[in-house]
N, C-alpha and C. Protein backbone atom coordinates (compact mmCIF):
# COMPACT_ATOMS: atom_id res chain seq x y z
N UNK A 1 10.03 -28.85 -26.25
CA UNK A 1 9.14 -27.70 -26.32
C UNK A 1 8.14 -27.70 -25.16
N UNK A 2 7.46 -29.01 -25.05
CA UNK A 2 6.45 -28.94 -23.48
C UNK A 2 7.20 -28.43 -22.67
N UNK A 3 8.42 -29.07 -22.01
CA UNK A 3 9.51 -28.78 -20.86
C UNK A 3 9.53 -27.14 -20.58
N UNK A 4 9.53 -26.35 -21.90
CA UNK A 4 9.97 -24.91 -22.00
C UNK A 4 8.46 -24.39 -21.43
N UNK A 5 7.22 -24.98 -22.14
CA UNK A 5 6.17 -24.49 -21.51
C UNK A 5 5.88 -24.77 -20.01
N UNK A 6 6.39 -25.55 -19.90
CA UNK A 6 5.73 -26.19 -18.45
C UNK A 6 7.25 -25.22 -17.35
N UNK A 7 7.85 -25.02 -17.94
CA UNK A 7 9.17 -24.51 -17.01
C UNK A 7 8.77 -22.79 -16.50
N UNK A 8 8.19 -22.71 -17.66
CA UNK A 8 7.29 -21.23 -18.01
C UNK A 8 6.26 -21.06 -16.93
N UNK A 9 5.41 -21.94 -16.86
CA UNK A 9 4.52 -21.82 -16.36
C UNK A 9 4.70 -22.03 -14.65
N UNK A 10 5.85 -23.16 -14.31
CA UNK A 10 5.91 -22.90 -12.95
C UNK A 10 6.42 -22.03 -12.35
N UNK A 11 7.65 -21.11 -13.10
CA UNK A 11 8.02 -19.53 -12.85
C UNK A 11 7.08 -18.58 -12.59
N UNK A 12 6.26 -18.44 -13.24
CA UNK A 12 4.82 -17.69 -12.98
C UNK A 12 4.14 -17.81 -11.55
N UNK A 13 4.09 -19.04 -11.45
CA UNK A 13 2.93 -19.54 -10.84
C UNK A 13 4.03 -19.31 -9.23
N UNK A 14 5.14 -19.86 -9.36
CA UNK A 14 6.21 -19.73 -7.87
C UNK A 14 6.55 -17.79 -7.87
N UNK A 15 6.75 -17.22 -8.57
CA UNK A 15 6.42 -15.80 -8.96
C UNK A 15 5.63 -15.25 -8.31
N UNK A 16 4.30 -15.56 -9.00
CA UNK A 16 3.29 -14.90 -8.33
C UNK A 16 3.29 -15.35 -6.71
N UNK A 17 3.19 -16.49 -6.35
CA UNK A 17 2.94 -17.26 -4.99
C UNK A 17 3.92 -16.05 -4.19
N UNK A 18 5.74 -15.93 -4.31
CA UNK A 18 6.47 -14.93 -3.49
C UNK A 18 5.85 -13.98 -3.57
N UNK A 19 5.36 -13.06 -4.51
CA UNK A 19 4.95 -11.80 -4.43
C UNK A 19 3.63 -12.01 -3.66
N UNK A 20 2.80 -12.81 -3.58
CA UNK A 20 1.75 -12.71 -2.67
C UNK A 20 2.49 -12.85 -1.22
N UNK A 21 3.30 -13.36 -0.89
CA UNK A 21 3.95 -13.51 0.62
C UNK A 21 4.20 -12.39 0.87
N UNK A 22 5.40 -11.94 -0.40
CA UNK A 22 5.88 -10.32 0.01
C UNK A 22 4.57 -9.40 0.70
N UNK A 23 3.91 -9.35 -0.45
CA UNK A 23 3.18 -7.83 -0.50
C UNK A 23 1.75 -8.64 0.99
N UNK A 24 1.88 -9.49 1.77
CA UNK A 24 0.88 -10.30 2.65
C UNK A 24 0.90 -9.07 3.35
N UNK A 25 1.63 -8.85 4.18
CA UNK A 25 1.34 -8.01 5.48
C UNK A 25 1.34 -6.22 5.40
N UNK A 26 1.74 -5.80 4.01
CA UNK A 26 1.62 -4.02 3.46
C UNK A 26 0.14 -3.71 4.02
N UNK A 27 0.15 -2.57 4.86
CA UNK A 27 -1.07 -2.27 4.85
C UNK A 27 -1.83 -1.16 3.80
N UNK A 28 -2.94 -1.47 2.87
CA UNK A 28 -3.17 -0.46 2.51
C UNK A 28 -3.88 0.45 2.95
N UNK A 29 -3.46 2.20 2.37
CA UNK A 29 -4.30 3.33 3.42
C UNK A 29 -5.99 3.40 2.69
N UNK A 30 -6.45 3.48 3.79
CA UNK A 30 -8.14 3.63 3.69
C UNK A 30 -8.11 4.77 2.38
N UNK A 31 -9.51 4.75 1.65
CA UNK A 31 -10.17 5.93 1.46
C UNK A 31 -9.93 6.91 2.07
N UNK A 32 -10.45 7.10 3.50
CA UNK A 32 -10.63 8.19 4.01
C UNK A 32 -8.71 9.30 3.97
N UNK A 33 -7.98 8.20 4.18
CA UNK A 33 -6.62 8.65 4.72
C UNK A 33 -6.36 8.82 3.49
N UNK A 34 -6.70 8.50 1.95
CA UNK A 34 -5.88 8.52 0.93
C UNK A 34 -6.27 10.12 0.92
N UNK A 35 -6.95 11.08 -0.03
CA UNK A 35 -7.66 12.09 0.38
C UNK A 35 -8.23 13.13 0.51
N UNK A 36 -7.69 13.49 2.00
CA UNK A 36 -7.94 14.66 2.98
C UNK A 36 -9.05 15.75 2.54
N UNK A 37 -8.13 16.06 1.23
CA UNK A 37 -8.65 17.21 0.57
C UNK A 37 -9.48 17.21 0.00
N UNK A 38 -10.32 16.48 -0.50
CA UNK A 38 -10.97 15.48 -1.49
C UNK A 38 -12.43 16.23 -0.81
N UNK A 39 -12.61 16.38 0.28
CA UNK A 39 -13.58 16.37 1.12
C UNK A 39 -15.11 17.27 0.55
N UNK A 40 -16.35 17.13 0.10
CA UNK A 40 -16.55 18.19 -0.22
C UNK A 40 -18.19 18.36 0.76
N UNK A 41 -18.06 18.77 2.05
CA UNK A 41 -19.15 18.99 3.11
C UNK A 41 -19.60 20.21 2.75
C-alpha cells in the first residue's frame, strides 16, 4: 500500500516537473494585447 502511495506521488511530482519544461518558453500575451476593445478613453 505505501509503494502505491509513494508511486502516486512521484507521477505527480515527474508530471508536473514535464509540464513545467513544456509550457517554460510559451509566451503569454500582455494585458494590453489580450483586449483591444476593452479600451474605455
Amino acid at each position: 500500500m505505501v509503494w502505491l502511495i509513494l508511486a502516486l506521488v512521484f507521477g505527480v511530482v515527474i508530471g508536473n516537473i514535464m509540464l513545467l519544461k513544456h509550457t517554460a518558453h510559451m509566451k503569454m500575451p500582455s494585458l494590453k494585447q489580450r483586449h483591444p476593445e476593452d479600451k474605455n478613453d
